[in-house]
C-alpha atoms as a PDB file:
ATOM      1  CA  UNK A   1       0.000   0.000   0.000  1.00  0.00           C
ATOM      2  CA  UNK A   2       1.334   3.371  -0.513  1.00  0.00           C
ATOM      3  CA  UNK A   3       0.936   6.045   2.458  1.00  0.00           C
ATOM      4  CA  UNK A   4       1.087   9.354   1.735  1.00  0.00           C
ATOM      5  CA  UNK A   5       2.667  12.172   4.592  1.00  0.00           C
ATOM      6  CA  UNK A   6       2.684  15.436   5.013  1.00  0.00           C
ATOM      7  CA  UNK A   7       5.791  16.677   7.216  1.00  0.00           C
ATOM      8  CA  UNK A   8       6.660  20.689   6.760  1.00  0.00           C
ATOM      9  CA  UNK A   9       9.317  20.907   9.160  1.00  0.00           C
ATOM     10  CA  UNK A  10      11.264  18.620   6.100  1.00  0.00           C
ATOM     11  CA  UNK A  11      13.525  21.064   4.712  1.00  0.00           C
ATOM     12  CA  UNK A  12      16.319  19.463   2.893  1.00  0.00           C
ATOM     13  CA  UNK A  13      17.928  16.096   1.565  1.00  0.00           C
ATOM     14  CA  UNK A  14      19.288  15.294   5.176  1.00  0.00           C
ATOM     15  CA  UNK A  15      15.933  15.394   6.070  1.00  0.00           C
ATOM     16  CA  UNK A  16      15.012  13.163   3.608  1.00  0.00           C
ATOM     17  CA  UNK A  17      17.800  11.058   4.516  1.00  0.00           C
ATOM     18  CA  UNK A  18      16.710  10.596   7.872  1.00  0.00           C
ATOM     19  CA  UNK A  19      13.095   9.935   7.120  1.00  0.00           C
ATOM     20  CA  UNK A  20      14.116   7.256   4.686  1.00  0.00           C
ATOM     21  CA  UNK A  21      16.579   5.816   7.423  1.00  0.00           C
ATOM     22  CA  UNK A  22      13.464   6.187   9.722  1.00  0.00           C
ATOM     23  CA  UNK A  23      11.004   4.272   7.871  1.00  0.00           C
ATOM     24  CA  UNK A  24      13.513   1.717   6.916  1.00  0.00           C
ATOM     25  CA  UNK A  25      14.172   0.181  10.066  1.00  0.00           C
ATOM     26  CA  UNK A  26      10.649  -0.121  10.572  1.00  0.00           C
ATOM     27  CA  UNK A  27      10.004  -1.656   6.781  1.00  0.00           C
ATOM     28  CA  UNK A  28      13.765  -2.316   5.499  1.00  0.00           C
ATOM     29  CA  UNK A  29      11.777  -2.986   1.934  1.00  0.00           C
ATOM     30  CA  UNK A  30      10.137   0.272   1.619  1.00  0.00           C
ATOM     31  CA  UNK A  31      10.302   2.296  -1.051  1.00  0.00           C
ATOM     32  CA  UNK A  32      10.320   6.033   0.185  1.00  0.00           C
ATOM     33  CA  UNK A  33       9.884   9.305  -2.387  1.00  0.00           C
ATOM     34  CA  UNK A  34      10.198  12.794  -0.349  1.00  0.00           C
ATOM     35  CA  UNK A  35      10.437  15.903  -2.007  1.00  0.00           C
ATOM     36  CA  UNK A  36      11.477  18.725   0.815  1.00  0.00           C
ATOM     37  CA  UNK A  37       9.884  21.453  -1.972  1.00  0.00           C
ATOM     38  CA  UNK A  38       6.136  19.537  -1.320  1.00  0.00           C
ATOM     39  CA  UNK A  39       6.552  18.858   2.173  1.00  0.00           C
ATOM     40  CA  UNK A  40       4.986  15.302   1.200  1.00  0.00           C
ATOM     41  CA  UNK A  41       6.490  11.941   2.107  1.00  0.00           C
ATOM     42  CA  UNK A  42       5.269   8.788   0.049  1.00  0.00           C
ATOM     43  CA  UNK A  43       6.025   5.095   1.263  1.00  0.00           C
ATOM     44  CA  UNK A  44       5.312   2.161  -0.474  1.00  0.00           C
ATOM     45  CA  UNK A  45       5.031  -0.684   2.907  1.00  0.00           C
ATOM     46  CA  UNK A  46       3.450  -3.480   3.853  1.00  0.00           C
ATOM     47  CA  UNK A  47       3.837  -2.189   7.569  1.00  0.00           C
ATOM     48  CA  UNK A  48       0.738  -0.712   9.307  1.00  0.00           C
ATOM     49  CA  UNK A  49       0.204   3.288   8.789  1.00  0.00           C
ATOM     50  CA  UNK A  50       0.934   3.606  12.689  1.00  0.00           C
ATOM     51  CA  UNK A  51       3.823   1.892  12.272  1.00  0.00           C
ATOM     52  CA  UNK A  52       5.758   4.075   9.690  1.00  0.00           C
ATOM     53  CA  UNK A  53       3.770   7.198  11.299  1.00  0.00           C
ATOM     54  CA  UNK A  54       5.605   6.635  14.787  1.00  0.00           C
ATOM     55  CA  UNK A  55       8.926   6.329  12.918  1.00  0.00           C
ATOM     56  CA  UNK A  56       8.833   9.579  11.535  1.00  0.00           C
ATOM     57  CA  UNK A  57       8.037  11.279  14.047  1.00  0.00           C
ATOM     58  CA  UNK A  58      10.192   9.857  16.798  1.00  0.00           C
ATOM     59  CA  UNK A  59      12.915  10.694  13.973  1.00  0.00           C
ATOM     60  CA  UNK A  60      11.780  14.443  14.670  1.00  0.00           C
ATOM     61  CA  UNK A  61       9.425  15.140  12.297  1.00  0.00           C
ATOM     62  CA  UNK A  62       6.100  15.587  13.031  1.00  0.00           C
ATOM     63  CA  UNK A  63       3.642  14.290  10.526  1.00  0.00           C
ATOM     64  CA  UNK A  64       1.235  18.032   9.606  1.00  0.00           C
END
């Protein structure tokens, strides 16, 4: 299923890096596409929403 986030304090690619790295030790077969212009994170998982959810924002970024 692919989730779809919105997370506006994501500013940059190290952002994005540490979303990805986030979300992958949740779901290491995830396939993550964040664009810092769009605020928007997609994932594709098999993991539960919560799941993925709770990774990004104990990573520091709080899902808006």
């Amino acid at each position: 299923m692919t989730l779809q986030f919105k997370v506006p304090s994501m500013a940059c690619s190290a952002c994005v890096d540490t979303i990805s790295q986030a979300v992958k030790a949740v779901d290491p077969a995830a396939a993550i596409a964040a664009d810092p212009k769009t605020k928007l994170v997609e994932v594709e998982t098999n993991q539960p929403e919560t799941s993925i959810k709770q990774a990004i924002e104990a990573a520091g970024y709080p899902i808006g």
